[in-house]
Protein backbone atom coordinates (compact mmCIF):
# COMPACT_ATOMS: atom_id res chain seq x y z
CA UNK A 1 5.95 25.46 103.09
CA UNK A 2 5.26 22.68 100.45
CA UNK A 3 8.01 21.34 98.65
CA UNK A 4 5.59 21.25 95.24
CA UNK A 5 3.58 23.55 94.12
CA UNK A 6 0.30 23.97 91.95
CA UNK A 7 -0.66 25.99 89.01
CA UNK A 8 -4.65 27.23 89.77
CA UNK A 9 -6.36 28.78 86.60
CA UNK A 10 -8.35 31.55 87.86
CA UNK A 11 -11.91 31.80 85.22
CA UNK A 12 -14.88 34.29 85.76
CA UNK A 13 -16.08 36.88 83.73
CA UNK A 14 -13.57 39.59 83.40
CA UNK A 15 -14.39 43.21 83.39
CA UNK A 16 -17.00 42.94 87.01
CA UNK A 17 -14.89 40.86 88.68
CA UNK A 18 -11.15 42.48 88.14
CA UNK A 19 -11.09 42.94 92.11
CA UNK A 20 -11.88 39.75 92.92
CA UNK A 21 -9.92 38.21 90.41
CA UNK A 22 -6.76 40.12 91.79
CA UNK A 23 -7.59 39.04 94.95
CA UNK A 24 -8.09 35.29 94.38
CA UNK A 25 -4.29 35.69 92.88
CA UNK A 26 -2.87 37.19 95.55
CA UNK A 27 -4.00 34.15 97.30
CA UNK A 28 -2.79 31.59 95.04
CA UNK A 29 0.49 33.51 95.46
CA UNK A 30 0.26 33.81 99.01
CA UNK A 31 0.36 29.75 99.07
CA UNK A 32 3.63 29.38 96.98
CA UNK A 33 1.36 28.78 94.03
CA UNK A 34 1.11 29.78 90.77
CA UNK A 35 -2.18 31.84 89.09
CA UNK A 36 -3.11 31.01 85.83
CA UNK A 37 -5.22 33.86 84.19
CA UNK A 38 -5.84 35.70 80.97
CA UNK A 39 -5.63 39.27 82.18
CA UNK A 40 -3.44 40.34 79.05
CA UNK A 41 -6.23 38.97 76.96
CA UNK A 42 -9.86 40.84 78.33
CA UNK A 43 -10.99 40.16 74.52
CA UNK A 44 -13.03 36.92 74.04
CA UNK A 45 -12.57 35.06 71.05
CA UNK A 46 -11.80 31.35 69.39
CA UNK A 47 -8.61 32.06 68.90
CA UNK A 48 -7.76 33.01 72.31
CA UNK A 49 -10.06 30.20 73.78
CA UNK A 50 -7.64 27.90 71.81
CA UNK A 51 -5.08 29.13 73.56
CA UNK A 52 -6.94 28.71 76.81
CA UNK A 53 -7.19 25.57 76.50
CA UNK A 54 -3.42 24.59 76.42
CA UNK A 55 -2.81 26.73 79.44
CA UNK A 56 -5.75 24.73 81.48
CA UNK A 57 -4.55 21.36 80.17
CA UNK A 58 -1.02 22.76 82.20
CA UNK A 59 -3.12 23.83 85.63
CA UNK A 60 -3.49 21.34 88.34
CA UNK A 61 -6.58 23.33 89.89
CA UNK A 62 -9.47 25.25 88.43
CA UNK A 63 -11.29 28.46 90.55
CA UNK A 64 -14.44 29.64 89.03
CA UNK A 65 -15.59 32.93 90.58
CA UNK A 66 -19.19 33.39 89.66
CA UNK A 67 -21.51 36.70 90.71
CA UNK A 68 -23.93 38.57 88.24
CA UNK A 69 -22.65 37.64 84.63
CA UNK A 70 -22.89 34.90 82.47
CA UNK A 71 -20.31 37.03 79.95
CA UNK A 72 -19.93 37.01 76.47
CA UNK A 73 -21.73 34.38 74.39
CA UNK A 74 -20.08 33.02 71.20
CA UNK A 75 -21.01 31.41 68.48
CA UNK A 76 -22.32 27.82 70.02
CA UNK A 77 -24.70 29.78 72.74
CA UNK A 78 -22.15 29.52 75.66
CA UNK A 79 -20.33 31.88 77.32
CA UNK A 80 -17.00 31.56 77.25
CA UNK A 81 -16.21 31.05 81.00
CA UNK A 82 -18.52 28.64 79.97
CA UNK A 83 -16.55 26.89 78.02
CA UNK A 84 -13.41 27.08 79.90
CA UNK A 85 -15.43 25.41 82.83
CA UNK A 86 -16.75 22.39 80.38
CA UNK A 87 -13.24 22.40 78.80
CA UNK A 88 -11.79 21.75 82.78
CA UNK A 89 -14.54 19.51 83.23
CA UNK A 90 -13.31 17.32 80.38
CA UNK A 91 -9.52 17.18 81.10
CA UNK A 92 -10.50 16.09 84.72
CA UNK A 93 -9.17 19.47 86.36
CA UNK A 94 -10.48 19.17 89.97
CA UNK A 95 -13.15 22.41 90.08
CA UNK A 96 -13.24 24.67 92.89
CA UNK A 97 -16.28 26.76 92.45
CA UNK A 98 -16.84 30.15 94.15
CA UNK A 99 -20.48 31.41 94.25
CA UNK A 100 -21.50 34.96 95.38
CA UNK A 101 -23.90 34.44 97.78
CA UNK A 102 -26.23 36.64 97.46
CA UNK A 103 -26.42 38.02 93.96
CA UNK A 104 -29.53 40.31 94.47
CA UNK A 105 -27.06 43.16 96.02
CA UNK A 106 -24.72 42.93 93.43
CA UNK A 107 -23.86 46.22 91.68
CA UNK A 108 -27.10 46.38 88.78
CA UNK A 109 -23.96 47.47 85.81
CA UNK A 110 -22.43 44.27 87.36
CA UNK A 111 -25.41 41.69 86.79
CA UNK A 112 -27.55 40.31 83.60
CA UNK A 113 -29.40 42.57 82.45
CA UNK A 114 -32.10 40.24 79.96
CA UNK A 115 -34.20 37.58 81.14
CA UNK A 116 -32.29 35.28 78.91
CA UNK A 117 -29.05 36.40 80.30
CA UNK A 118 -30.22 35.50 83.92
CA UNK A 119 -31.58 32.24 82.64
CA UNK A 120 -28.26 31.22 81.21
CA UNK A 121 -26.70 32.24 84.48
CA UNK A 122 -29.07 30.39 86.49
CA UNK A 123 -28.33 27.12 84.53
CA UNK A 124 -24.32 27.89 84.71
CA UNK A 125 -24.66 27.86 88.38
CA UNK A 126 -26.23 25.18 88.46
CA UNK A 127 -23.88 22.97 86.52
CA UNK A 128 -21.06 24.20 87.85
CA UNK A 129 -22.32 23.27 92.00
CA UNK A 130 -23.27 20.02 90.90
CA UNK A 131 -21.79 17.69 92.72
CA UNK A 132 -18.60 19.76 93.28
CA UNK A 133 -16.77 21.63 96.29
CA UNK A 134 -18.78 24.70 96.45
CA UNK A 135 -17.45 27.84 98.36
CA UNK A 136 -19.96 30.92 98.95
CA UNK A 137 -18.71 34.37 99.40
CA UNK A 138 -20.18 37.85 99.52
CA UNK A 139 -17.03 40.20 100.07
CA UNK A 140 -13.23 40.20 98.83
CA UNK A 141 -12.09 38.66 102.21
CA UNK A 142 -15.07 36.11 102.01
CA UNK A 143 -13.81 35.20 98.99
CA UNK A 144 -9.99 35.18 99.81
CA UNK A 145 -10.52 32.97 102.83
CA UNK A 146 -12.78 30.85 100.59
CA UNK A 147 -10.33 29.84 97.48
CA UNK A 148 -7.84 29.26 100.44
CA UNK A 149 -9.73 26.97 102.64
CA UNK A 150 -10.97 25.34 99.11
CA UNK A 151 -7.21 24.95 97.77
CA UNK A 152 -5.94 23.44 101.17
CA UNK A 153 -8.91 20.65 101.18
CA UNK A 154 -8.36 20.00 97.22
CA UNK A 155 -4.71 19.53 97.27
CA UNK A 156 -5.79 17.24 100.39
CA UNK A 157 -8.16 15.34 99.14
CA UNK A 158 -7.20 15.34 95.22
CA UNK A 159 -3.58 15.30 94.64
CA UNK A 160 -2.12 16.81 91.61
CA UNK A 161 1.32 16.36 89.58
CA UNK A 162 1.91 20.12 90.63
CA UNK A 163 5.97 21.59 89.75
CA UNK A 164 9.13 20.79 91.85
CA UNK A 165 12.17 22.61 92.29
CA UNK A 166 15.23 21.13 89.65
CA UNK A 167 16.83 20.59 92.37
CA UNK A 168 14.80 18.58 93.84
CA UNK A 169 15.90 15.73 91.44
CA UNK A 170 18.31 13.72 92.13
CA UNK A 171 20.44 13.14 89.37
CA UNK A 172 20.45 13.17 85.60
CA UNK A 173 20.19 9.37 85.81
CA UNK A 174 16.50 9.93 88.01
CA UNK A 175 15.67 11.88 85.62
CA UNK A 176 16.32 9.83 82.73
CA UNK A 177 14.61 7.20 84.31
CA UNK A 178 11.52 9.31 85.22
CA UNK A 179 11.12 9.86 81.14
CA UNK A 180 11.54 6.23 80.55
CA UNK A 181 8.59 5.77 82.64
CA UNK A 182 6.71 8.04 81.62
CA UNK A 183 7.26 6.89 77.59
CA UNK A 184 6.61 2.98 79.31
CA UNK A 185 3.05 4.25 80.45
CA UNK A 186 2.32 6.12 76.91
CA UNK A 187 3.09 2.83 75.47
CA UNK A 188 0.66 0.83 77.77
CA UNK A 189 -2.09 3.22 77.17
CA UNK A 190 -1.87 3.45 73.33
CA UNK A 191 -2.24 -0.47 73.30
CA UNK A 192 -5.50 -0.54 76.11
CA UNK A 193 -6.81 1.70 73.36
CA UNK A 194 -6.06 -0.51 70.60
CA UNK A 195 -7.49 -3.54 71.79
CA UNK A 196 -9.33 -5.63 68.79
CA UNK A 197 -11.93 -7.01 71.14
CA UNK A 198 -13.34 -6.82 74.37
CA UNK A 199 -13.04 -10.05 76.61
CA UNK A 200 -16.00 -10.66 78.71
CA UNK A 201 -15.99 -12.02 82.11
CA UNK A 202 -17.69 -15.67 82.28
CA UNK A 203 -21.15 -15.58 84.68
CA UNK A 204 -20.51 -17.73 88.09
CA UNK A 205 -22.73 -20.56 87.75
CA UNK A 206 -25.75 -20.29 89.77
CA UNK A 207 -26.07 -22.03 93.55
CA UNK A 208 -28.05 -24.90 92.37
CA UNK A 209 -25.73 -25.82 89.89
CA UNK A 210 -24.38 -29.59 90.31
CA UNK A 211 -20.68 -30.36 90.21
CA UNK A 212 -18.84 -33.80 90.29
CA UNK A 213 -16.23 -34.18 92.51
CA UNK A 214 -13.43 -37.44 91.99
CA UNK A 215 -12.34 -39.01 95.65
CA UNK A 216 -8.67 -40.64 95.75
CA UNK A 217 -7.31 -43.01 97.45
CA UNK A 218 -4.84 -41.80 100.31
CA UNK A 219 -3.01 -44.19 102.47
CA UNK A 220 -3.20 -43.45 106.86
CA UNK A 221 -1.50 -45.76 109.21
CA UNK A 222 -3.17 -49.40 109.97
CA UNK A 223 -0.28 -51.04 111.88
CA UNK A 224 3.31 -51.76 110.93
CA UNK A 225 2.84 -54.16 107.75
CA UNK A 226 -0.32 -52.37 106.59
CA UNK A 227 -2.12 -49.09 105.98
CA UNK A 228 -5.83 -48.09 105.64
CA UNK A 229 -6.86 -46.43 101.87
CA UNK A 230 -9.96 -45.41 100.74
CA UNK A 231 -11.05 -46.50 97.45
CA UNK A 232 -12.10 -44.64 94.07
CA UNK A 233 -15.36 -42.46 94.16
CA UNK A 234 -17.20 -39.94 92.32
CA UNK A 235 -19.66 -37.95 94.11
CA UNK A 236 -22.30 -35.00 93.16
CA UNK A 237 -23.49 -31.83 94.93
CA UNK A 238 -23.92 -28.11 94.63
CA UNK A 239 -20.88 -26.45 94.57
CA UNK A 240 -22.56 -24.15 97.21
CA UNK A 241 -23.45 -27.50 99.54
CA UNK A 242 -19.24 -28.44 99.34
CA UNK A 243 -18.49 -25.03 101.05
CA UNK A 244 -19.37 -26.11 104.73
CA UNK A 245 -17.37 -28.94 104.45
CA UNK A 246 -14.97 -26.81 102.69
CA UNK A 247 -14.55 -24.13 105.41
CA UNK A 248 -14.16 -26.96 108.17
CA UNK A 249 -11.42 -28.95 106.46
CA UNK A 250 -9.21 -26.10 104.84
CA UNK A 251 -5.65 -26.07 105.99
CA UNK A 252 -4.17 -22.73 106.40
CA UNK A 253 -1.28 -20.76 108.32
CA UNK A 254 -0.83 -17.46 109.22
CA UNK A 255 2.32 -15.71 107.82
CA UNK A 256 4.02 -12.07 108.38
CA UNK A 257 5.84 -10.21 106.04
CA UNK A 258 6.99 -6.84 106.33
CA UNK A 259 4.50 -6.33 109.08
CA UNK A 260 0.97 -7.62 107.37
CA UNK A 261 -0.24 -11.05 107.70
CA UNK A 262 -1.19 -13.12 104.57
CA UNK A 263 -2.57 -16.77 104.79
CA UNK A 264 -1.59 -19.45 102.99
CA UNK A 265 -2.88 -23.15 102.46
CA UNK A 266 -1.39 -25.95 103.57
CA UNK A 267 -2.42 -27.92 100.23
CA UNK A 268 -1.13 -31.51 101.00
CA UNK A 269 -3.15 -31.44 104.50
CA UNK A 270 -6.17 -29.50 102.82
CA UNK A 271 -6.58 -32.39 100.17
CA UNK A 272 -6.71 -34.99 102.23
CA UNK A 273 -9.04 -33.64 105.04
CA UNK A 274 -11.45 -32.20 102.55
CA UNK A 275 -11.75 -35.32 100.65
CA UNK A 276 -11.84 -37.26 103.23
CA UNK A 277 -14.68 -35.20 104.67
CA UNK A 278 -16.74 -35.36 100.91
CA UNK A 279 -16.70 -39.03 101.55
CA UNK A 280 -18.27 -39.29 104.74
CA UNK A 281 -21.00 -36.89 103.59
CA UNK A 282 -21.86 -40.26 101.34
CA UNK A 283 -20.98 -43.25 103.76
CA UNK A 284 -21.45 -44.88 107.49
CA UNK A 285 -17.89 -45.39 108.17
CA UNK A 286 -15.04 -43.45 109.48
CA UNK A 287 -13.36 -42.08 106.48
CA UNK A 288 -10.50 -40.03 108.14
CA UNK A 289 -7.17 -39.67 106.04
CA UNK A 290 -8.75 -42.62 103.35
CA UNK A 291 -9.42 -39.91 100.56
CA UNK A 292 -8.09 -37.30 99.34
CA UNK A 293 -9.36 -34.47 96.17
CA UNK A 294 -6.71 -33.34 93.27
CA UNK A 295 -4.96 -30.24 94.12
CA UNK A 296 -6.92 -28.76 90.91
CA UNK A 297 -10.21 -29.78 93.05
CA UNK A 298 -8.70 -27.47 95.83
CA UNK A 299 -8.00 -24.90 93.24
CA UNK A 300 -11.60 -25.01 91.91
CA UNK A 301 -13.23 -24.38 94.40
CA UNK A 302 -11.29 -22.41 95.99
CA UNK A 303 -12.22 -20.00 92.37
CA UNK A 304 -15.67 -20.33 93.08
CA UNK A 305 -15.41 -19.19 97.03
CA UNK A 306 -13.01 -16.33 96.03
CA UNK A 307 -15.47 -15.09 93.23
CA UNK A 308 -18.81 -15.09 95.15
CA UNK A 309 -17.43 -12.88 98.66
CA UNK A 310 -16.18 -16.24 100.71
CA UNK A 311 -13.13 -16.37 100.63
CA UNK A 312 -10.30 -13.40 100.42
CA UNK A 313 -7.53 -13.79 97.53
CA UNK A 314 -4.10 -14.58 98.20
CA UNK A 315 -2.92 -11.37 100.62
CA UNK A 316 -5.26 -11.47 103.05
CA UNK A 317 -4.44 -12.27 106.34
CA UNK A 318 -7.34 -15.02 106.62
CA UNK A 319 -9.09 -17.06 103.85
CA UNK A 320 -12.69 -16.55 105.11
CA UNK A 321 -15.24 -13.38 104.78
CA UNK A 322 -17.63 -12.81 107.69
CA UNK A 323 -20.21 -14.01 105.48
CA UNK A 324 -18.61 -17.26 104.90
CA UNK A 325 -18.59 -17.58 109.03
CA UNK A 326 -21.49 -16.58 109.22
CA UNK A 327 -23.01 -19.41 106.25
CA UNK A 328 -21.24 -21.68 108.06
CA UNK A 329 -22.41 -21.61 111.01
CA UNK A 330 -26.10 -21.38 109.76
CA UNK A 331 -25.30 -24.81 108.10
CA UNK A 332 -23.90 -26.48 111.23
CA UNK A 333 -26.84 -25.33 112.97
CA UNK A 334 -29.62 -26.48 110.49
CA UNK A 335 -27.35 -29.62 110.42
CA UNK A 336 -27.12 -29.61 106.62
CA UNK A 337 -28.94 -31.93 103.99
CA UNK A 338 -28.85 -35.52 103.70
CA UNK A 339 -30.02 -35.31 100.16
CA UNK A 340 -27.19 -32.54 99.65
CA UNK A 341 -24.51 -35.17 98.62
CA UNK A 342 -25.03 -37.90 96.24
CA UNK A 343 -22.60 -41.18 95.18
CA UNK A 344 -22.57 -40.66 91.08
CA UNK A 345 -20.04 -44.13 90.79
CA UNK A 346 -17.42 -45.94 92.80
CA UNK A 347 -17.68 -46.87 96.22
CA UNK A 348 -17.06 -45.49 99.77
CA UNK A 349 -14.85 -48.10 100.96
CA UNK A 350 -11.73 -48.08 102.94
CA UNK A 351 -9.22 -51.82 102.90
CA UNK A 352 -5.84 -52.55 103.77
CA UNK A 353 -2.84 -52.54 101.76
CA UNK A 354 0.46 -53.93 102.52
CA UNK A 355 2.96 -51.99 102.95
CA UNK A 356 6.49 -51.21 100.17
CA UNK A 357 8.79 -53.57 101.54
CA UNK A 358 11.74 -52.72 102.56
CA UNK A 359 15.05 -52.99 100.62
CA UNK A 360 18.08 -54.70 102.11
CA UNK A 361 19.72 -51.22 101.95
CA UNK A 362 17.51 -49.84 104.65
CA UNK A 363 17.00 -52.68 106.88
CA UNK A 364 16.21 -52.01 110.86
CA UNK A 365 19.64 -53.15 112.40
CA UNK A 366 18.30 -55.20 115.19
């Protein structure tokens, strides 16, 4: 047995269909659930609809039995099964509808008796099956084993608040923090729905767009007394042409937590080897470890590669999509664009620079 249970409004005309509306709640009882229906009230009126409509708002499920009758009309033209249905509909009760199957053999005192009346039918049913779980039945059992094989697969596939024992709870303290919660959320909603304006999301740039791109100087070993650093550079390109390079000179690591794997850049290392890459795309010489981008480069781009479908968010257990791979490759094998890169100012030029000397403090002793 479940440890929570449902509330199902039962809703189908009422005086053809007392049988089978007894026999849908026997189900619903059968299951531990509970039957919503308005047997004390055959009469059809506003004021009971009103009233209707508070019970539904309570129900976690919604059964509509339909066979020969459309039912009474009010004032607006729709019946007012009708209306309990569109009411449902509105309050996002899941609908489970249950359609006699073959309507020609139903009773003639049981069915529409006006063209109209079958024309409003007609257009009921087919509302009501659009798009929805739809059960057919032609007998009490039919229908029995149809509302129960319906209510297993609903509460399956579309969970509900549904009731719990007070027991269940664990304190008055879980409780009291339960409500707190729940007035938290009320709180949150009321001020979605009361924002002044609506903040559009900026459009990504298109492909051919041109960015510029600042190079660094980073120091790399030269000897004992010296080391190798590039110089200061500005170059130009699509921001769609850096991604190759991109892709071949990001750091990363794999980490685990709590069983999943999440990547995460090694930003230092990433810098250096993906500026030093952007400058070769512009020189002759071997710019390895000479340049370096800002870590708000990184960051940039790293926006645009997330945004497009390149690269996964933070989370992910690797920063590239298949299609990035896949790009990537495709690049490597046309062997790129020699026009793709351009110099805008600066030059591509790597010299030697002495090295800090050292203080007496931290002479070598020998």
């Amino acid at each position: 047995m479940r440890d929570k249970r449902y509330q199902v409004f039962i809703s189908s005309t009422f005086e053809d269909l007392k049988t089978e509306r007894r026999a849908v709640q026997d189900v619903v009882i059968s299951t531990g659930d509970f039957p919503a229906q308005m047997e004390s009230f055959p009469a059809a009126d506003e004021d009971q609809f009103e009233f209707i409509k508070s019970l539904i708002d309570k129900c976690d499920y919604y059964v509509l039995i339909i066979a020969g009758r459309y039912g009474t009309v009010a004032d607006d033209g729709l019946s007012y099964t009708h209306k309990e249905f569109r009411y449902a509909v509105s309050q996002g009760v899941p609908i489970l509808v249950m359609l006699h199957s073959d309507r020609g053999k139903i009773a003639a005192d049981k069915t529409e008796e006006t063209s109209g009346g079958k024309k409003r039918l007609a257009d009921f049913i087919g509302e009501a099956e659009k798009g929805r779980l739809r059960k057919t039945w032609d007998s009490i059992d039919g229908l029995k084993l149809a509302v129960r094989e319906a209510l297993d697969h609903a509460i399956a596939t579309k969970p509900r608040t549904g009731w719990v024992r007070g027991d269940t709870i664990a304190s008055i303290e879980a409780l009291e923090e339960l409500n707190e919660v729940r007035k938290e959320n009320t709180k949150f909603k009321k001020a979605l729905g009361e924002l002044g304006i609506e903040l559009p999301l900026p459009a990504i740039p298109s492909p051919d767009e041109q960015l510029e791109i600042d190079l660094l100087p980073h120091g790399s070993n030269a000897g004992y007394d010296f080391v190798s650093s590039g110089s200061h550079a500005k170059i130009r390109a699509t921001w769609i042409a850096f991604f190759p390079v991109f892709f071949s000179n990001l750091k990363w690591r794999t980490n685990e937590w709590n069983g999943e794997e999440f990547y995460d850049v090694d930003e230092d290392n990433s810098c250096v080897a993906i500026g030093s890459a952007f400058a070769s795309e512009v020189s002759a010489i071997d710019t390895e470890n000479c340049f370096k981008i800002s870590k708000g480069t990184l960051d940039r781009l790293s926006s645009y590669y997330i945004e497009i479908g390149l690269m996964f968010a933070s989370g992910a257990g690797h920063p590239f999509t298949e299609v990035a791979e896949k790009f990537a490759r495709r690049h490597m094998i046309g062997g790129g664009s020699d026009s793709a890169f351009s110099l805008v100012s600066g030059k591509i030029e790597i010299g030697k620079v002495s090295r800090e000397p050292i203080s007496g403090d931290d002479e070598i002793p020998f």
